[in-house]
Protein backbone atom coordinates (compact mmCIF):
# COMPACT_ATOMS: atom_id res chain seq x y z
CA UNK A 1 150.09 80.07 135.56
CA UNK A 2 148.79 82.94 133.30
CA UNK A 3 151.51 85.26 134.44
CA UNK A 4 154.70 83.10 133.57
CA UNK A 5 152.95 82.20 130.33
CA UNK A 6 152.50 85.97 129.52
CA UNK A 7 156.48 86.39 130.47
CA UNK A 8 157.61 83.56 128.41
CA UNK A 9 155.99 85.33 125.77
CA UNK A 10 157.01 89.02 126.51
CA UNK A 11 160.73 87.63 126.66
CA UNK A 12 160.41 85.50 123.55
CA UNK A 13 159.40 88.45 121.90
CA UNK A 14 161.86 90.76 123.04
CA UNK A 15 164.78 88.38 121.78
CA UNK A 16 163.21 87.69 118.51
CA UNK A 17 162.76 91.87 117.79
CA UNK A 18 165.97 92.79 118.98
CA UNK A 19 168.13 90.06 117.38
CA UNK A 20 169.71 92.09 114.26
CA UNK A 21 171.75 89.19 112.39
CA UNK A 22 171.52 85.82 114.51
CA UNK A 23 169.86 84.76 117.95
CA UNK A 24 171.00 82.23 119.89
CA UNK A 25 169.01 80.74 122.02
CA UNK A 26 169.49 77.81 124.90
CA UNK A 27 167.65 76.45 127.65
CA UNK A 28 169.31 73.70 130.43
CA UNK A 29 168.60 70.11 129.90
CA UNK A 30 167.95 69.36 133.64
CA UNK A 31 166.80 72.18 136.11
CA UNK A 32 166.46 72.72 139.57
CA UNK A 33 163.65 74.78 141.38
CA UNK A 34 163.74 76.37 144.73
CA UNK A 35 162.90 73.40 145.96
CA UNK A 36 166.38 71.52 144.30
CA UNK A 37 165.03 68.90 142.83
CA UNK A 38 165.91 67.86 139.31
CA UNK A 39 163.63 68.43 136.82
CA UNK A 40 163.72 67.79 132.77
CA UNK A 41 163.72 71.17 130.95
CA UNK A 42 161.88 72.09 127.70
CA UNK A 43 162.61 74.88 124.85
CA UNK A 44 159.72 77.54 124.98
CA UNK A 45 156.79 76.46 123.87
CA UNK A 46 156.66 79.46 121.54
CA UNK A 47 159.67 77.91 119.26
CA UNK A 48 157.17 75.80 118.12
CA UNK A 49 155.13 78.46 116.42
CA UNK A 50 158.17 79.37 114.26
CA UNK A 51 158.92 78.62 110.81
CA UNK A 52 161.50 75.71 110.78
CA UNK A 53 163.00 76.89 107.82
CA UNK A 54 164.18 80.24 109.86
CA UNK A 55 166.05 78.38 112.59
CA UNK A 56 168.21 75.35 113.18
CA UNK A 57 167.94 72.89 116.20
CA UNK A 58 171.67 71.85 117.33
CA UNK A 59 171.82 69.73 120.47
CA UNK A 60 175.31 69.77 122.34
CA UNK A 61 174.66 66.54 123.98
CA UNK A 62 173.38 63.60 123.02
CA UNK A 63 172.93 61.86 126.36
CA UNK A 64 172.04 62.18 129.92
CA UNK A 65 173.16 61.09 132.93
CA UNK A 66 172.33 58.00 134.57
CA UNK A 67 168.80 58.69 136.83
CA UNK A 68 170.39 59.31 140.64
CA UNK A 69 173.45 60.55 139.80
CA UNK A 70 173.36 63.99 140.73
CA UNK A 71 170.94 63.59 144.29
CA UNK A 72 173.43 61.03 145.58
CA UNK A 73 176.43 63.70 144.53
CA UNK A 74 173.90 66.46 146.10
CA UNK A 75 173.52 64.26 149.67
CA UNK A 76 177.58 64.13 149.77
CA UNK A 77 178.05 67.50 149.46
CA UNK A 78 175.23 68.29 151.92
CA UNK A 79 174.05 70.94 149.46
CA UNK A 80 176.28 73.49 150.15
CA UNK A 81 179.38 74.62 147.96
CA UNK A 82 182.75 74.68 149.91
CA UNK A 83 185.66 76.16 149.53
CA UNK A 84 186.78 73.18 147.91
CA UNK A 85 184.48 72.97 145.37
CA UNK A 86 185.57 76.37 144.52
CA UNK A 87 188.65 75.12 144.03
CA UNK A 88 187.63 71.75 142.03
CA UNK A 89 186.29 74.57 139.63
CA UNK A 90 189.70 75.60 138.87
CA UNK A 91 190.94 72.60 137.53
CA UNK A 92 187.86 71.67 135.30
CA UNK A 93 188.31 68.43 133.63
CA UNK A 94 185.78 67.29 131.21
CA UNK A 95 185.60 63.36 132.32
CA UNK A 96 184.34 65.23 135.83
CA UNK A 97 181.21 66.08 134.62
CA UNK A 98 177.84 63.96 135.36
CA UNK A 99 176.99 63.13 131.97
């Protein structure tokens, strides 16, 4: 809609003004709405309208999980974070991750 266009672009703005030496900016490869499911994730569609030869594109990964992954993980948990996730948190190990 009109209105998350126009915020995109307020917001874009606002970073690219303010930045004094460097701006990073990121966006999530996969997203979830209210309604939780999974979507793919673009960069703002205002990037696009920059010079390339006043930024540099780095991706941190290179691939994605396998399609599924994450909804049958969501269905086991129920969709609610326990105490023992909490706890799983604590002892991050890479290999954990989905991806």
């Amino acid at each position: 809609d009109s209105q998350s266009l126009d915020e995109e672009l307020r917001l874009m703005y606002v970073a690219l003004t303010r930045a004094k030496n460097l701006l990073y900016i990121s966006y999530p490869i996969v997203s979830r709405q209210r309604s939780y499911d999974d979507y793919m994730s673009n960069p703002s569609r205002f990037l696009q309208k920059l010079p390339e030869d006043l930024y540099e594109r780095i991706r941190l990964i290179e691939e994605l999980r396998p399609p599924g992954k994450l909804s049958a993980q969501k269905k086991q948990l129920g969709g609610k974070k326990s105490a023992s996730q909490s706890e799983e948190t604590d002892n991050f190990n890479r290999d954990d991750l989905p991806f």
